[in-house]
C-alpha atoms as a PDB file:
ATOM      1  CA  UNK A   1    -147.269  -1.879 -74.085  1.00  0.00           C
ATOM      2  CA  UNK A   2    -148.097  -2.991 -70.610  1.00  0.00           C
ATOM      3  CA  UNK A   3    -150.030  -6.099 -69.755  1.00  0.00           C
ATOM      4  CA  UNK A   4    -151.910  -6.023 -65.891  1.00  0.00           C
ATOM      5  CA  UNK A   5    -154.669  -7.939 -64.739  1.00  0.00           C
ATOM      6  CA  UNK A   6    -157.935  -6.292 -63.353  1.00  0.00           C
ATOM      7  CA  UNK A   7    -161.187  -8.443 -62.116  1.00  0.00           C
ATOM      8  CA  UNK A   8    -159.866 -11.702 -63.373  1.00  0.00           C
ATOM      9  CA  UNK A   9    -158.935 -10.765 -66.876  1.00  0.00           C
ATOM     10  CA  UNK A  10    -155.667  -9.312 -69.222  1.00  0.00           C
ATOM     11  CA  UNK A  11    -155.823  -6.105 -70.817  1.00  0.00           C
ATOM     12  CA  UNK A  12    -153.102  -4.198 -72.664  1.00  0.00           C
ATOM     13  CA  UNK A  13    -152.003  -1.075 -72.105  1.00  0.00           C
ATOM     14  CA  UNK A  14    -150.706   1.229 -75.376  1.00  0.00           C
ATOM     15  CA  UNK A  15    -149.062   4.202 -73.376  1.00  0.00           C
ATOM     16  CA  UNK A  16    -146.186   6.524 -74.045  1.00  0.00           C
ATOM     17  CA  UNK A  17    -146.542   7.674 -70.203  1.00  0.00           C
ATOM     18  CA  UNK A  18    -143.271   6.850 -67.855  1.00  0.00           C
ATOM     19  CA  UNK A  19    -143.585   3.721 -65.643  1.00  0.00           C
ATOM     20  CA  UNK A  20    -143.725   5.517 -62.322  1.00  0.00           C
ATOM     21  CA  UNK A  21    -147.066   6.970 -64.101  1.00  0.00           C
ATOM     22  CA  UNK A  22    -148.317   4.127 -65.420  1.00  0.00           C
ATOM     23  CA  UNK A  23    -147.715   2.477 -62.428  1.00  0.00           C
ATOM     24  CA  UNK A  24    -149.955   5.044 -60.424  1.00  0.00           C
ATOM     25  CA  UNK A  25    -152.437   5.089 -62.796  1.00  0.00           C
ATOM     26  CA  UNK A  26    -153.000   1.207 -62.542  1.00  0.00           C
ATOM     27  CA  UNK A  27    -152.927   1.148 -58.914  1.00  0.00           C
ATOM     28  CA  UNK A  28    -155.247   3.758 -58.811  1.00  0.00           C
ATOM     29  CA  UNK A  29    -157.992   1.941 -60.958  1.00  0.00           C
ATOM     30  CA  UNK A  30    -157.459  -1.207 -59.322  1.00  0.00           C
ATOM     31  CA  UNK A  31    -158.005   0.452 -55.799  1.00  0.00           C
ATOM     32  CA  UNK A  32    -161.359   1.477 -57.447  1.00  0.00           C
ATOM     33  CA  UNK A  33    -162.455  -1.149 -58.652  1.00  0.00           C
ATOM     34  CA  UNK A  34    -161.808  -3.283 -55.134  1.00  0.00           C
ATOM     35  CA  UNK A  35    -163.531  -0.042 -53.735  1.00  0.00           C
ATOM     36  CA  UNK A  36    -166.881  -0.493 -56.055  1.00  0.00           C
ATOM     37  CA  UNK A  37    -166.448  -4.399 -56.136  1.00  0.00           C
ATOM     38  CA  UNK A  38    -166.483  -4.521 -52.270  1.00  0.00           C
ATOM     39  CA  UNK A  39    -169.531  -2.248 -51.915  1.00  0.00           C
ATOM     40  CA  UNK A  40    -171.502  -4.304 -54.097  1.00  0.00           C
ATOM     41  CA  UNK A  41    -170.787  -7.561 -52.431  1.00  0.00           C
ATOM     42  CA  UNK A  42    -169.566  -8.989 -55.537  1.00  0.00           C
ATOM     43  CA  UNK A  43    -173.274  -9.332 -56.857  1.00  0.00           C
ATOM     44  CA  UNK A  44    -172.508  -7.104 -59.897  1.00  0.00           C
ATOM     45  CA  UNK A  45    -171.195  -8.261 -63.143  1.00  0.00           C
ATOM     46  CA  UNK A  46    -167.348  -7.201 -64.287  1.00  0.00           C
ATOM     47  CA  UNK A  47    -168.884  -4.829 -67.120  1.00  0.00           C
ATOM     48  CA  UNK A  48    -170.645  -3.261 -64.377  1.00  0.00           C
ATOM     49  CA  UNK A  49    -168.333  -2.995 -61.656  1.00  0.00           C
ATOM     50  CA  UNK A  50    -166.264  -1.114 -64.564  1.00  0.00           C
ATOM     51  CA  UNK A  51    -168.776   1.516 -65.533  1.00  0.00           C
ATOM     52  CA  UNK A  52    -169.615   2.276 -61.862  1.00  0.00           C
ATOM     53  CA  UNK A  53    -165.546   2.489 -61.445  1.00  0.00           C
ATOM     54  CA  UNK A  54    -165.462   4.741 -64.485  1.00  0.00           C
ATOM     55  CA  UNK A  55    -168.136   7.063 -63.368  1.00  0.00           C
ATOM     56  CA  UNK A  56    -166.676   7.343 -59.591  1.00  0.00           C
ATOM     57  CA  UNK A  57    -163.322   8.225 -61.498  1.00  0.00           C
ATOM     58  CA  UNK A  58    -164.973  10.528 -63.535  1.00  0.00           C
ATOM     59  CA  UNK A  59    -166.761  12.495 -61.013  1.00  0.00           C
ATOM     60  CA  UNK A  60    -163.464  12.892 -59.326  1.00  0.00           C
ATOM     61  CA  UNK A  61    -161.626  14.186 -62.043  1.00  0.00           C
ATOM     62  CA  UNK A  62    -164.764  16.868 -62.883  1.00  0.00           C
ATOM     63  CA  UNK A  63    -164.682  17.762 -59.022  1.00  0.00           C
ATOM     64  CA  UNK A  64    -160.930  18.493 -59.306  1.00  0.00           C
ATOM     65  CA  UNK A  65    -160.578  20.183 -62.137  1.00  0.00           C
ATOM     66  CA  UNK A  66    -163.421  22.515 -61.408  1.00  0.00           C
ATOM     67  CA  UNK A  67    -161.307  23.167 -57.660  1.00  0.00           C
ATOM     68  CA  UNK A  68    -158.502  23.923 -60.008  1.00  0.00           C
ATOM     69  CA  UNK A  69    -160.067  26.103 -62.073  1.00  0.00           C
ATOM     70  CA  UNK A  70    -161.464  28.083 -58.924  1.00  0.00           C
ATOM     71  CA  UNK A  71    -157.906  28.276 -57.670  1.00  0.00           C
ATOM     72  CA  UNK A  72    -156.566  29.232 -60.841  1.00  0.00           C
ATOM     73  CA  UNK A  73    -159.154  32.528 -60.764  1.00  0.00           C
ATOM     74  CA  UNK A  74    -158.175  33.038 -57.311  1.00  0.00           C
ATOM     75  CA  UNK A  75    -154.636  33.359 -58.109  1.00  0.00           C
ATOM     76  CA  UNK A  76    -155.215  35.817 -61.233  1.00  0.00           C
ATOM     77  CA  UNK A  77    -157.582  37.772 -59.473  1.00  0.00           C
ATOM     78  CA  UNK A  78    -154.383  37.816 -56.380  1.00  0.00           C
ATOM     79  CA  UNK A  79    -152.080  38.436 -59.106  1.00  0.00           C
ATOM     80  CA  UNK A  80    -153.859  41.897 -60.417  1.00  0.00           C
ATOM     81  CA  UNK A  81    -154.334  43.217 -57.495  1.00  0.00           C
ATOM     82  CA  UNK A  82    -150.520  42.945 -56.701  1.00  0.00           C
ATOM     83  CA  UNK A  83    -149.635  44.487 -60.166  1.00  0.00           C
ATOM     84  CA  UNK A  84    -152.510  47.580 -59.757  1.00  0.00           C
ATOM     85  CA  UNK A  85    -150.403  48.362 -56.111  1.00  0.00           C
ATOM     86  CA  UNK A  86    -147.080  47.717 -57.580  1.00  0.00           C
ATOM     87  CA  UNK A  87    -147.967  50.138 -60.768  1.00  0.00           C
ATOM     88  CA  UNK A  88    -149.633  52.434 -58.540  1.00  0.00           C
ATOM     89  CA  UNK A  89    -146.706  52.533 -56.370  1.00  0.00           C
ATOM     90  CA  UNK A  90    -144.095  53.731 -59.072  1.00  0.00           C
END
């Protein structure tokens, strides 16, 4: 378990993850939160601040893993097309 502090308040953290990636993780949602926290001038509640964090994460993660998944096609499609002219070379 790790124990870190986020808007004022103690949460624990169950996690089987290494430290250097619990570490990043942490950091990362704290930098969001600041992010979200600053744009709203501090005029939103915690609960809220953590939903809009949660969403901005979010959208990031569905933006990257749709790039990846584009890549990934990219790469098969590259990879059949280097098979067909090695097999059509022997």
């Amino acid at each position: 378990m790790v124990s870190f502090k986020v808007l004022g308040q103690e949460y624990p953290l169950y996690t089987d993850a290494p430290e250097k990636d619990v570490q990043e993780i942490l950091s990362l949602v704290k930098t969001q939160l600041e992010n979200v926290g600053q744009a709203s001038q501090h005029v939103l509640p915690a609960n809220k601040i953590g939903i809009l964090t949660s969403l901005n994460i979010a959208s990031k993660y569905v933006k990257m893993k749709r790039e990846y998944e584009e890549y990934k096609q990219r790469v098969e499609e590259q990879i059949a097309l280097l098979s067909d002219k090695i097999e059509n070379n022997f």
